[in-house]
PDB file of N, CA and C in Angstrom:
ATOM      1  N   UNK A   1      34.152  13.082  17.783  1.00  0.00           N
ATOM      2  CA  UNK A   1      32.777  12.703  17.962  1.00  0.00           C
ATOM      3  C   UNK A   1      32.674  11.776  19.177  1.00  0.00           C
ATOM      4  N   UNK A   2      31.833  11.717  20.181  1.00  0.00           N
ATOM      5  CA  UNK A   2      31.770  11.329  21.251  1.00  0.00           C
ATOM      6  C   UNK A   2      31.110   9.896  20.774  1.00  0.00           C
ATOM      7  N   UNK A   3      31.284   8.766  21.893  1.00  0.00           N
ATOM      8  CA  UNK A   3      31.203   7.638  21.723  1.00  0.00           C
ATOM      9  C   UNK A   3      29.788   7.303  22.292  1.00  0.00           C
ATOM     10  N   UNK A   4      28.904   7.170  21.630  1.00  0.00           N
ATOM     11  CA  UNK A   4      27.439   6.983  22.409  1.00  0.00           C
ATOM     12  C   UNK A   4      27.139   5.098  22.513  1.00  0.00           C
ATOM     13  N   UNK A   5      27.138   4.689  23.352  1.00  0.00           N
ATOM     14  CA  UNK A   5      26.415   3.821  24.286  1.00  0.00           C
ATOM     15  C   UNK A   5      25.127   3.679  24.171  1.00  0.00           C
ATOM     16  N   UNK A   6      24.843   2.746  23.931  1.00  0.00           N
ATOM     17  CA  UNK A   6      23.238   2.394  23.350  1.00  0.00           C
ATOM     18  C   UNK A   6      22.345   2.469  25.251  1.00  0.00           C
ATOM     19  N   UNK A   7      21.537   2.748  25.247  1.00  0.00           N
ATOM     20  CA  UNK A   7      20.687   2.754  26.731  1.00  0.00           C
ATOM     21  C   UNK A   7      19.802   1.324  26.488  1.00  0.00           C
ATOM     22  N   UNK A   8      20.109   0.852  27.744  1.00  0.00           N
ATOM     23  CA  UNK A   8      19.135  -0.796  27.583  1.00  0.00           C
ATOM     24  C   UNK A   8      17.818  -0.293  29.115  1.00  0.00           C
ATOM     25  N   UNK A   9      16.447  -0.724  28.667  1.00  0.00           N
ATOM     26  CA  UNK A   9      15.546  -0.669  29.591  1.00  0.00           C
ATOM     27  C   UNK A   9      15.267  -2.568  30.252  1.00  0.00           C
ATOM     28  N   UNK A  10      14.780  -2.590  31.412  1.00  0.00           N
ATOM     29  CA  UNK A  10      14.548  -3.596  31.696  1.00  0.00           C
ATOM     30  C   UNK A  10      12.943  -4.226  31.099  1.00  0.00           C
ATOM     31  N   UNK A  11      12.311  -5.737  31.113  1.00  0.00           N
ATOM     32  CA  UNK A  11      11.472  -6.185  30.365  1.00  0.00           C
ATOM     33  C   UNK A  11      10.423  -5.277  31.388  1.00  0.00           C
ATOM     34  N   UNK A  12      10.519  -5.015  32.420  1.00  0.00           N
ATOM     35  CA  UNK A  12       9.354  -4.273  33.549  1.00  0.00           C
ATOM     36  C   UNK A  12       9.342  -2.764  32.794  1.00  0.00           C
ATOM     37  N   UNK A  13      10.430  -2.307  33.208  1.00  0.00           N
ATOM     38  CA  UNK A  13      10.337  -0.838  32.296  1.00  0.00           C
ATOM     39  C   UNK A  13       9.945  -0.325  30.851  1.00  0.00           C
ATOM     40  N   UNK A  14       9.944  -1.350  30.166  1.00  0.00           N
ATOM     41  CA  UNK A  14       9.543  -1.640  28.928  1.00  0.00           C
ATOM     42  C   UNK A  14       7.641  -1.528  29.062  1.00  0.00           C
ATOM     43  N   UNK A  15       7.175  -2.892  30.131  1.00  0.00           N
ATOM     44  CA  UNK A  15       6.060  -2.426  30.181  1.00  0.00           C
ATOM     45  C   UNK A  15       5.512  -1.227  30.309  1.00  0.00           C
ATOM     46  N   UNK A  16       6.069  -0.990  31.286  1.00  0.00           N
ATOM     47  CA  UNK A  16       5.228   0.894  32.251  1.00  0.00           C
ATOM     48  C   UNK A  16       5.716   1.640  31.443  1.00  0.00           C
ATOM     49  N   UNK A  17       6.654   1.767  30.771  1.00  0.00           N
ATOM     50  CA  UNK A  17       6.800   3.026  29.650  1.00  0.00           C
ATOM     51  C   UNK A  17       5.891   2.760  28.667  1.00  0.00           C
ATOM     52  N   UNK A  18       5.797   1.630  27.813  1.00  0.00           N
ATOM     53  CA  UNK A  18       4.841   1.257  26.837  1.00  0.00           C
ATOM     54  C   UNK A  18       3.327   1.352  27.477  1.00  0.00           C
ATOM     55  N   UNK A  19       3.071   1.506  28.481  1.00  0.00           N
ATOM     56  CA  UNK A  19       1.298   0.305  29.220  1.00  0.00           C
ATOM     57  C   UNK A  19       1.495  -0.538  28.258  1.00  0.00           C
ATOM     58  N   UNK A  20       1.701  -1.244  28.577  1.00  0.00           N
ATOM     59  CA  UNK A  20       1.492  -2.587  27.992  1.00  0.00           C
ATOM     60  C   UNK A  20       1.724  -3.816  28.813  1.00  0.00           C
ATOM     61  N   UNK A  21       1.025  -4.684  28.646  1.00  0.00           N
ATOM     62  CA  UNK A  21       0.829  -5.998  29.480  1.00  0.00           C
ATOM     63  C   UNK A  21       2.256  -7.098  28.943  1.00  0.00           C
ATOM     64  N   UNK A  22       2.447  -7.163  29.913  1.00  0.00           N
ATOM     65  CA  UNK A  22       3.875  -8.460  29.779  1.00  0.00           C
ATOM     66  C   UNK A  22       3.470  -9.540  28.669  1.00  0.00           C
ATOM     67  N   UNK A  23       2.239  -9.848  28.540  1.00  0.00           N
ATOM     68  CA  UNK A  23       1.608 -11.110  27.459  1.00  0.00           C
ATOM     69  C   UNK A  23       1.800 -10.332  26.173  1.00  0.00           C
ATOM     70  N   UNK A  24       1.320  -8.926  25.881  1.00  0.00           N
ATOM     71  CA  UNK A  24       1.601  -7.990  24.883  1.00  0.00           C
ATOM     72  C   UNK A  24       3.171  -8.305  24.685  1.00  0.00           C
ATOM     73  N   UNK A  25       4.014  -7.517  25.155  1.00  0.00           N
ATOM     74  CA  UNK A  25       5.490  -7.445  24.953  1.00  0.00           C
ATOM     75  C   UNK A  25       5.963  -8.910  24.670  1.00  0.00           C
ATOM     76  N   UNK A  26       5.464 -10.141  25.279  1.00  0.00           N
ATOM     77  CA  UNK A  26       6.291 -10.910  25.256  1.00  0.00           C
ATOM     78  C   UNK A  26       5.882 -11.711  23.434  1.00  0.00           C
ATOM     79  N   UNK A  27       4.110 -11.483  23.364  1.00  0.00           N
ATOM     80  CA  UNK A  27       3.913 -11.645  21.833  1.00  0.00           C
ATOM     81  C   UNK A  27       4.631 -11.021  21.015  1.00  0.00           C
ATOM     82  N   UNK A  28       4.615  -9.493  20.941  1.00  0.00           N
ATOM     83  CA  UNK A  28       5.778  -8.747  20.273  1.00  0.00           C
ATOM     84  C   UNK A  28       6.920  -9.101  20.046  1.00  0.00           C
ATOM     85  N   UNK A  29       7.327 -10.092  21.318  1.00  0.00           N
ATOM     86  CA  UNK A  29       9.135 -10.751  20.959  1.00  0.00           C
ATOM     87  C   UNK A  29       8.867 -11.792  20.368  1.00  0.00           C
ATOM     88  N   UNK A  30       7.673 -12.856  20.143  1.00  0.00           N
ATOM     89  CA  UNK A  30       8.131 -13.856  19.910  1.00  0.00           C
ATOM     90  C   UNK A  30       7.638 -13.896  18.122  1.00  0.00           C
ATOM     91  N   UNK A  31       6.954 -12.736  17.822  1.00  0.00           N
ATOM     92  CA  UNK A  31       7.201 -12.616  16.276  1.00  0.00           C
ATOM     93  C   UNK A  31       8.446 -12.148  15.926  1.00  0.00           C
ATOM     94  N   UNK A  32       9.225 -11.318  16.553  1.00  0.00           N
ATOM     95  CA  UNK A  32      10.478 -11.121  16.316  1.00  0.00           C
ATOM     96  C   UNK A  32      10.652  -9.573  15.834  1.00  0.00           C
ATOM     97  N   UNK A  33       8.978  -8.870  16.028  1.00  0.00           N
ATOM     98  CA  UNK A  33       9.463  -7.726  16.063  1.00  0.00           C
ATOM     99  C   UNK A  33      10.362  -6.675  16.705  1.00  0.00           C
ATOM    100  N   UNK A  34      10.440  -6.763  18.234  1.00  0.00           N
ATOM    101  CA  UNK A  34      11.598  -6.382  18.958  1.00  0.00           C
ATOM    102  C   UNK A  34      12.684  -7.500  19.328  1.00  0.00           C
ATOM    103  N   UNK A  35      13.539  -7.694  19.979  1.00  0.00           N
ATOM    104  CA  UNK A  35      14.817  -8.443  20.218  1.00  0.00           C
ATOM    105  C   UNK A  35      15.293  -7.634  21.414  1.00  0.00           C
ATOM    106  N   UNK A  36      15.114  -8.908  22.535  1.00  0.00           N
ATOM    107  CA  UNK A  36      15.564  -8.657  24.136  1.00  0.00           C
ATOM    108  C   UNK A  36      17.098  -9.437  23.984  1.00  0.00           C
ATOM    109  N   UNK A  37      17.811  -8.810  24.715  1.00  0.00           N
ATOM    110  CA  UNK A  37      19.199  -9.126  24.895  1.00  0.00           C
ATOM    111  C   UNK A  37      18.814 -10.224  25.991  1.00  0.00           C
ATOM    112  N   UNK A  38      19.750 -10.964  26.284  1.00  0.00           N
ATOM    113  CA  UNK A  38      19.322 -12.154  27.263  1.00  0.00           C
ATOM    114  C   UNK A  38      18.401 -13.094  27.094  1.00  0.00           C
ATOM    115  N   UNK A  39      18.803 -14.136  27.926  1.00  0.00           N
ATOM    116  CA  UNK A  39      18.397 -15.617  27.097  1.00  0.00           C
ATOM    117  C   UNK A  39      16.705 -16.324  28.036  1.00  0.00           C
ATOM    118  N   UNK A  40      16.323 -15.204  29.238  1.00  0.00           N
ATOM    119  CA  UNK A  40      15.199 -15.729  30.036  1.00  0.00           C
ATOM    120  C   UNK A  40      14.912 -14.067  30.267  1.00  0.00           C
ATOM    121  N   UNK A  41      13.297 -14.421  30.359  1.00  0.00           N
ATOM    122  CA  UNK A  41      12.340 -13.158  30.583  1.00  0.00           C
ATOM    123  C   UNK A  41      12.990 -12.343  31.919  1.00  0.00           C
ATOM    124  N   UNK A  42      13.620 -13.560  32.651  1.00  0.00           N
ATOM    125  CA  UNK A  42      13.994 -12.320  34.168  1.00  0.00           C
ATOM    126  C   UNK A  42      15.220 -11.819  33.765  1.00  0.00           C
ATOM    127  N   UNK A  43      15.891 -11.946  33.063  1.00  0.00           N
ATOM    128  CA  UNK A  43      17.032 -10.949  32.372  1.00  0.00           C
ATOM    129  C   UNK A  43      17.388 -10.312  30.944  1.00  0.00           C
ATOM    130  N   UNK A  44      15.616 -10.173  30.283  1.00  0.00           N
ATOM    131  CA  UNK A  44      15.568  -9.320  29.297  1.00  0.00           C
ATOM    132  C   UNK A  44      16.088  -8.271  29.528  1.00  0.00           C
ATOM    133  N   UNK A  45      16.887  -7.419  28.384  1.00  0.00           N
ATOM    134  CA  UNK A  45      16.591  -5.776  28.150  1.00  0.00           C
ATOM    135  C   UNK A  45      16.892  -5.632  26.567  1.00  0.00           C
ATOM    136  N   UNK A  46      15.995  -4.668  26.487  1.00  0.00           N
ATOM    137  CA  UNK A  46      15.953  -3.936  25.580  1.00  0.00           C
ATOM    138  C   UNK A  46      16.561  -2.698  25.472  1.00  0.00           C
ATOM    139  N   UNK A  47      17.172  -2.511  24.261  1.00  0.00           N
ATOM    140  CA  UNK A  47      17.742  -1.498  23.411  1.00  0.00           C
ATOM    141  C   UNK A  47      16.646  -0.060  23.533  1.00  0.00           C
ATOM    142  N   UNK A  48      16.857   1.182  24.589  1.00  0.00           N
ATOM    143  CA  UNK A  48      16.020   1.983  24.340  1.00  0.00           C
ATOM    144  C   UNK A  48      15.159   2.424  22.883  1.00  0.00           C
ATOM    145  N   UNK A  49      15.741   2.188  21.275  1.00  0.00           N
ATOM    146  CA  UNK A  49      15.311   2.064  20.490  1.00  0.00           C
ATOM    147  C   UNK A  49      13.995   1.056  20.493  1.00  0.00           C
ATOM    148  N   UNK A  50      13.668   0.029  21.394  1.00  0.00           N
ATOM    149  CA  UNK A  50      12.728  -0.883  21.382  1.00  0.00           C
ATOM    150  C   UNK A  50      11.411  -0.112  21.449  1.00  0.00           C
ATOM    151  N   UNK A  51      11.662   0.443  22.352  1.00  0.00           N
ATOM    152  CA  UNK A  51      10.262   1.134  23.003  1.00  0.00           C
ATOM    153  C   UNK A  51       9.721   1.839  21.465  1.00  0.00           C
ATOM    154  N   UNK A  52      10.181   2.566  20.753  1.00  0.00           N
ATOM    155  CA  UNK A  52       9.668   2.893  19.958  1.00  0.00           C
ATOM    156  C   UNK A  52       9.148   2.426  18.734  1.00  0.00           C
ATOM    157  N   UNK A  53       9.712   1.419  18.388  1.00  0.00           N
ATOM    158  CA  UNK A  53       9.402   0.022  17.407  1.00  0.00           C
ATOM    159  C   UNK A  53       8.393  -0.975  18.098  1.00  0.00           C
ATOM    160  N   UNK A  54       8.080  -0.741  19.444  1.00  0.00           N
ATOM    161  CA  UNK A  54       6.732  -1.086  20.400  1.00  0.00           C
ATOM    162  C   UNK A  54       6.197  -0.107  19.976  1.00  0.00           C
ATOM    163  N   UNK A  55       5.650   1.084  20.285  1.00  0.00           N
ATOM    164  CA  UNK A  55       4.492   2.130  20.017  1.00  0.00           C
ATOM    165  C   UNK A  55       4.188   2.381  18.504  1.00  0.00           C
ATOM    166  N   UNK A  56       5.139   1.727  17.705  1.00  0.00           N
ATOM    167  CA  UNK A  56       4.859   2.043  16.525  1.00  0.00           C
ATOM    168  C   UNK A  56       3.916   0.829  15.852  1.00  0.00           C
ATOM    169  N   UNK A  57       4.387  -0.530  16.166  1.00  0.00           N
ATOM    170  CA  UNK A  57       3.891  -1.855  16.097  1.00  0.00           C
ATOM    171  C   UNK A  57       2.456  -1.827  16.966  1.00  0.00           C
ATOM    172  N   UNK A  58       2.101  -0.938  18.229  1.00  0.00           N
ATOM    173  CA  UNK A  58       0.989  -1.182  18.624  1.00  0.00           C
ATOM    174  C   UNK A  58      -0.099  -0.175  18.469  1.00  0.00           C
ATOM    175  N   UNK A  59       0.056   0.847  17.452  1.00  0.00           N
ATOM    176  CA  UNK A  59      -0.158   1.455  16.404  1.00  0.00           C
ATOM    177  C   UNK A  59      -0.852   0.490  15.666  1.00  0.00           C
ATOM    178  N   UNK A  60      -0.047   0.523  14.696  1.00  0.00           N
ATOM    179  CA  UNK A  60      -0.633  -0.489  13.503  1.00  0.00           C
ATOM    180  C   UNK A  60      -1.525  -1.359  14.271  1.00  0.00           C
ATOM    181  N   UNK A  61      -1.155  -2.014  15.157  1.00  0.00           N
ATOM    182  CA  UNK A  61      -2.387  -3.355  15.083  1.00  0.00           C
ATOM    183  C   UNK A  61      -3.314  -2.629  16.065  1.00  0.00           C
ATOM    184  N   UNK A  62      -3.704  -1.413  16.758  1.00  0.00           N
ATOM    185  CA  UNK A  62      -5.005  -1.001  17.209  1.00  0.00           C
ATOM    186  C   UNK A  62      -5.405  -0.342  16.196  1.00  0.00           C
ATOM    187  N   UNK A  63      -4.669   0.947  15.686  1.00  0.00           N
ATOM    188  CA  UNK A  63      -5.772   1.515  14.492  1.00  0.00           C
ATOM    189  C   UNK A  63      -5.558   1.030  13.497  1.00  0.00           C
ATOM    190  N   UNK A  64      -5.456   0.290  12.554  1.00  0.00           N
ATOM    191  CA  UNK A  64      -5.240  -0.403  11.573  1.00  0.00           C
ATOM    192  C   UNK A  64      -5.801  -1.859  11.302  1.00  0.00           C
ATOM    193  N   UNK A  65      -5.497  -2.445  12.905  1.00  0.00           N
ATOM    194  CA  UNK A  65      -5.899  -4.027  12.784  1.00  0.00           C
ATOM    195  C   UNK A  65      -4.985  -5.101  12.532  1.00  0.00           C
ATOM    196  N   UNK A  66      -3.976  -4.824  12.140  1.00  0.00           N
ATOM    197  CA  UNK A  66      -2.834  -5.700  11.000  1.00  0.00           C
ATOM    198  C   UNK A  66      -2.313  -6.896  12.509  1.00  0.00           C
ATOM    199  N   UNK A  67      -2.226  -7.898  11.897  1.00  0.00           N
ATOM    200  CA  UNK A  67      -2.152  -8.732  12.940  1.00  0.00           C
ATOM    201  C   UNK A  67      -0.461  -8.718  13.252  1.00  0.00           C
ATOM    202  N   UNK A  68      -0.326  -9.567  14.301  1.00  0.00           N
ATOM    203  CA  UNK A  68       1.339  -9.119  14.631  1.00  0.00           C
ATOM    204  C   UNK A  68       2.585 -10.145  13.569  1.00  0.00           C
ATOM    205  N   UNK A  69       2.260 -11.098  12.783  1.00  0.00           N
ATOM    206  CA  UNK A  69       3.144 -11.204  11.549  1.00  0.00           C
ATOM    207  C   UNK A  69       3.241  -9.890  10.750  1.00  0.00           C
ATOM    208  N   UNK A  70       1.635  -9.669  10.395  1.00  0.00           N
ATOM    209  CA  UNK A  70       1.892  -8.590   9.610  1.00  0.00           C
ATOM    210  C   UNK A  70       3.101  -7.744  10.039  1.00  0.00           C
ATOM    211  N   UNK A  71       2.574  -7.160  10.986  1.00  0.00           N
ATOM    212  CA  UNK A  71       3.324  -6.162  11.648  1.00  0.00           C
ATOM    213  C   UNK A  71       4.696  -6.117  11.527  1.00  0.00           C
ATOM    214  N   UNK A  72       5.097  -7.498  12.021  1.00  0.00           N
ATOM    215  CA  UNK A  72       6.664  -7.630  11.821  1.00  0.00           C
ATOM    216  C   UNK A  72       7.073  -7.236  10.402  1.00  0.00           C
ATOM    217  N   UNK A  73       6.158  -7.688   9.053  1.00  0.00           N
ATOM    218  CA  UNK A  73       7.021  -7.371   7.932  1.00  0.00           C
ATOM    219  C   UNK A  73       6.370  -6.249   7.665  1.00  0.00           C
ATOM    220  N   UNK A  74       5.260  -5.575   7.863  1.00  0.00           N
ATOM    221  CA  UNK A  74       5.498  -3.914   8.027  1.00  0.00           C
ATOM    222  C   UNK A  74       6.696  -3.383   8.387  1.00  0.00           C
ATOM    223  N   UNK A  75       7.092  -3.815   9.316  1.00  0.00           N
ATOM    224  CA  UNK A  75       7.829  -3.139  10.238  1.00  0.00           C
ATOM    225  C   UNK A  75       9.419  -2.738   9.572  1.00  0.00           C
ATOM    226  N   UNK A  76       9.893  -4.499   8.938  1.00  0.00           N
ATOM    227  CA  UNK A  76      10.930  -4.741   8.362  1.00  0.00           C
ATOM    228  C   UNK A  76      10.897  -4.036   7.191  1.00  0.00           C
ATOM    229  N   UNK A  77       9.736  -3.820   6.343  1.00  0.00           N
ATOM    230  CA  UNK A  77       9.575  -2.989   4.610  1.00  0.00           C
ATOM    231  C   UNK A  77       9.938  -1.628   5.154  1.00  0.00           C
ATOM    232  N   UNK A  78       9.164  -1.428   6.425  1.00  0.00           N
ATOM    233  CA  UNK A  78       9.739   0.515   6.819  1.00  0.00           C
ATOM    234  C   UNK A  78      11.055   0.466   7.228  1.00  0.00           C
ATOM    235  N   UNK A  79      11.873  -0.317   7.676  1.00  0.00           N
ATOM    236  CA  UNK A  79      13.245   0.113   8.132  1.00  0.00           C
ATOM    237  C   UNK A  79      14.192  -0.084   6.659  1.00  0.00           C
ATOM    238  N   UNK A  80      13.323  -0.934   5.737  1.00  0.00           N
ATOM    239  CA  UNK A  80      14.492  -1.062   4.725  1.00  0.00           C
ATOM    240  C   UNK A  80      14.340   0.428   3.784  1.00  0.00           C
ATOM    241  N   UNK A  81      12.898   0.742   3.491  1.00  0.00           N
ATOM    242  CA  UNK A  81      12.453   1.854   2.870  1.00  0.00           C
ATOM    243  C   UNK A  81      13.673   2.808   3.437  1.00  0.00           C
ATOM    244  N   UNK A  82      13.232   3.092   5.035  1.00  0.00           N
ATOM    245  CA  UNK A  82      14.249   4.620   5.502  1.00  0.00           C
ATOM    246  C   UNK A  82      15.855   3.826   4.738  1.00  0.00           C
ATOM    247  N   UNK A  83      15.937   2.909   5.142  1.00  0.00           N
ATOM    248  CA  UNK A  83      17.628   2.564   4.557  1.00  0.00           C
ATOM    249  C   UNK A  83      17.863   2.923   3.144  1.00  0.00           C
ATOM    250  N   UNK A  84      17.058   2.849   2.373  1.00  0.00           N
ATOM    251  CA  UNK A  84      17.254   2.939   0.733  1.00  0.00           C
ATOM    252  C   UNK A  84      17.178   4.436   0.547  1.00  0.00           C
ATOM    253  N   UNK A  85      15.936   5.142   1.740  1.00  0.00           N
ATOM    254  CA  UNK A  85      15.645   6.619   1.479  1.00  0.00           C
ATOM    255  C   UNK A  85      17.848   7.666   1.952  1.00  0.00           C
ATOM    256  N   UNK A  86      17.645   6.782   3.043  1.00  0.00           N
ATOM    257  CA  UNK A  86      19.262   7.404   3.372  1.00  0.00           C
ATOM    258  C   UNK A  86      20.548   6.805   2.488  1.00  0.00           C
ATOM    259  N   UNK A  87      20.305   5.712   2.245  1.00  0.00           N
ATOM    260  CA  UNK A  87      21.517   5.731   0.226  1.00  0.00           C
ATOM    261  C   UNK A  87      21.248   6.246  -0.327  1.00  0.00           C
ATOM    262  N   UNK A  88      20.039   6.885  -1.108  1.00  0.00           N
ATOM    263  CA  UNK A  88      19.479   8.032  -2.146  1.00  0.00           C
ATOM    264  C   UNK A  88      20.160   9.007  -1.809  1.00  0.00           C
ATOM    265  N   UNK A  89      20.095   9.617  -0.851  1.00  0.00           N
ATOM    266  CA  UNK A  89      20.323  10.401  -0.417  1.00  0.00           C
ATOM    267  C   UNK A  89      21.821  10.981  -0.203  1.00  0.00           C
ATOM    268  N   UNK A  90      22.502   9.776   0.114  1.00  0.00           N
ATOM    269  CA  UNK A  90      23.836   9.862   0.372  1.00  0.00           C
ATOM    270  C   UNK A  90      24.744   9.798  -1.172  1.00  0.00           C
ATOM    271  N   UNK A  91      23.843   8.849  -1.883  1.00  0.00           N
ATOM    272  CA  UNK A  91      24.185   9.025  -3.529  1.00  0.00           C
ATOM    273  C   UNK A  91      23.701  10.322  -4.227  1.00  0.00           C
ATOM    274  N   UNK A  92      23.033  10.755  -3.912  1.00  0.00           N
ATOM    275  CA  UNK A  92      22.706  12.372  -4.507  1.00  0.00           C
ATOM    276  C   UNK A  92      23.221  13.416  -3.968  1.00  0.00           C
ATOM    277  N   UNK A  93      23.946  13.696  -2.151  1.00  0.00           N
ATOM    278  CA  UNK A  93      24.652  14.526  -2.538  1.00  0.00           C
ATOM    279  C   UNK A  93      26.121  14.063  -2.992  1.00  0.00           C
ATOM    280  N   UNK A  94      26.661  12.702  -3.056  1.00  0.00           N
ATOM    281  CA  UNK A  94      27.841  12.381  -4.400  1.00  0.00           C
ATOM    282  C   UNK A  94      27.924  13.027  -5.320  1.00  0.00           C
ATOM    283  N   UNK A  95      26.699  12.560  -5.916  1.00  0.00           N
ATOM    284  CA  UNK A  95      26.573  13.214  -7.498  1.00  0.00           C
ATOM    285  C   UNK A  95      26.487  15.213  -7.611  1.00  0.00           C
ATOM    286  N   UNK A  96      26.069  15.478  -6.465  1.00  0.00           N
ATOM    287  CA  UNK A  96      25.956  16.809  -6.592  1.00  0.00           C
ATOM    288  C   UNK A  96      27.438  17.492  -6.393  1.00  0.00           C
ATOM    289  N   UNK A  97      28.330  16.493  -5.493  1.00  0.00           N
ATOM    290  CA  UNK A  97      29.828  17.349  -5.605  1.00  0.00           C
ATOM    291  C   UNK A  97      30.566  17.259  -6.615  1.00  0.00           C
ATOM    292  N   UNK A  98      30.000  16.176  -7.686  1.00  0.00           N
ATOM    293  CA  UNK A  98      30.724  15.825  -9.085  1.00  0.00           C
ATOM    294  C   UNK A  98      30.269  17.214  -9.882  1.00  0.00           C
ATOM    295  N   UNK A  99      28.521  16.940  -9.530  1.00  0.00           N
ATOM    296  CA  UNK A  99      28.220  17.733 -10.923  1.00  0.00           C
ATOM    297  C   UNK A  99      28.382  19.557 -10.723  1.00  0.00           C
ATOM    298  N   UNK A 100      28.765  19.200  -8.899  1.00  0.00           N
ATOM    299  CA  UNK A 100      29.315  21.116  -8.945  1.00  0.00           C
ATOM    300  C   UNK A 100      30.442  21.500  -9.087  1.00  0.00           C
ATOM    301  N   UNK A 101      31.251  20.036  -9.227  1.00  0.00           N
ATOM    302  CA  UNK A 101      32.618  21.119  -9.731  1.00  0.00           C
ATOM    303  C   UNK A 101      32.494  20.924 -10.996  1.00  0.00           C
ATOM    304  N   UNK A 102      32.157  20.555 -11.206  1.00  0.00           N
ATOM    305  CA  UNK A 102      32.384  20.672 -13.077  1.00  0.00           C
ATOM    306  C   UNK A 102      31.886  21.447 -13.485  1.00  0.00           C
ATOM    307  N   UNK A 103      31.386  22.380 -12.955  1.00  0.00           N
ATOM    308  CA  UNK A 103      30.486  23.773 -13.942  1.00  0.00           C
ATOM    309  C   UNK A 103      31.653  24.770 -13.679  1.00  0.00           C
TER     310      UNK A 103
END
């Protein structure tokens, strides 16, 4: 299996891929919904995964309204949900190699 390398965008590229205004993105970080690598705005990057946990977060708070705390623990209840949905999952087909050999 090949070794994949996470892709990092810069805090500029982040904007223009998102439209979104630097005051936007930088509110977004400081609830703690995304997480920039680096310790000052001129040497943020983000985890290409960001961008999409941006469009999803600016989602919710245009059609929805949900303010950006909210958002963050929206955000955190949906990543734990998919996590519990992929142990179910991983525990059911377990149980299905038990319960097919035994027939």
């Amino acid at each position: 299996m090949a070794n994949l390398k996470p892709h990092y965008c810069s805090f500029e590229e982040l904007c223009a891929i998102t439209a979104l205004s630097s005051d936007v993105i930088i509110e977004i970080v400081e609830h703690g919904i995304i997480e920039p690598k680096g310790t000052h705005l001129e040497n943020w990057t983000f985890n290409t995964q960001m961008i999409t946990v941006t469009k999803k977060a600016c989602r919710l708070h245009k059609d929805l309204g949900i303010d950006w705390p909210g958002i963050a623990l929206a955000i955190n209840l949906l990543d734990e949900l998919e996590q519990l949905r992929t142990e179910n999952q991983q525990l059911h087909n377990r149980l299905n190699r038990f319960t097919t050999e035994s027939n």
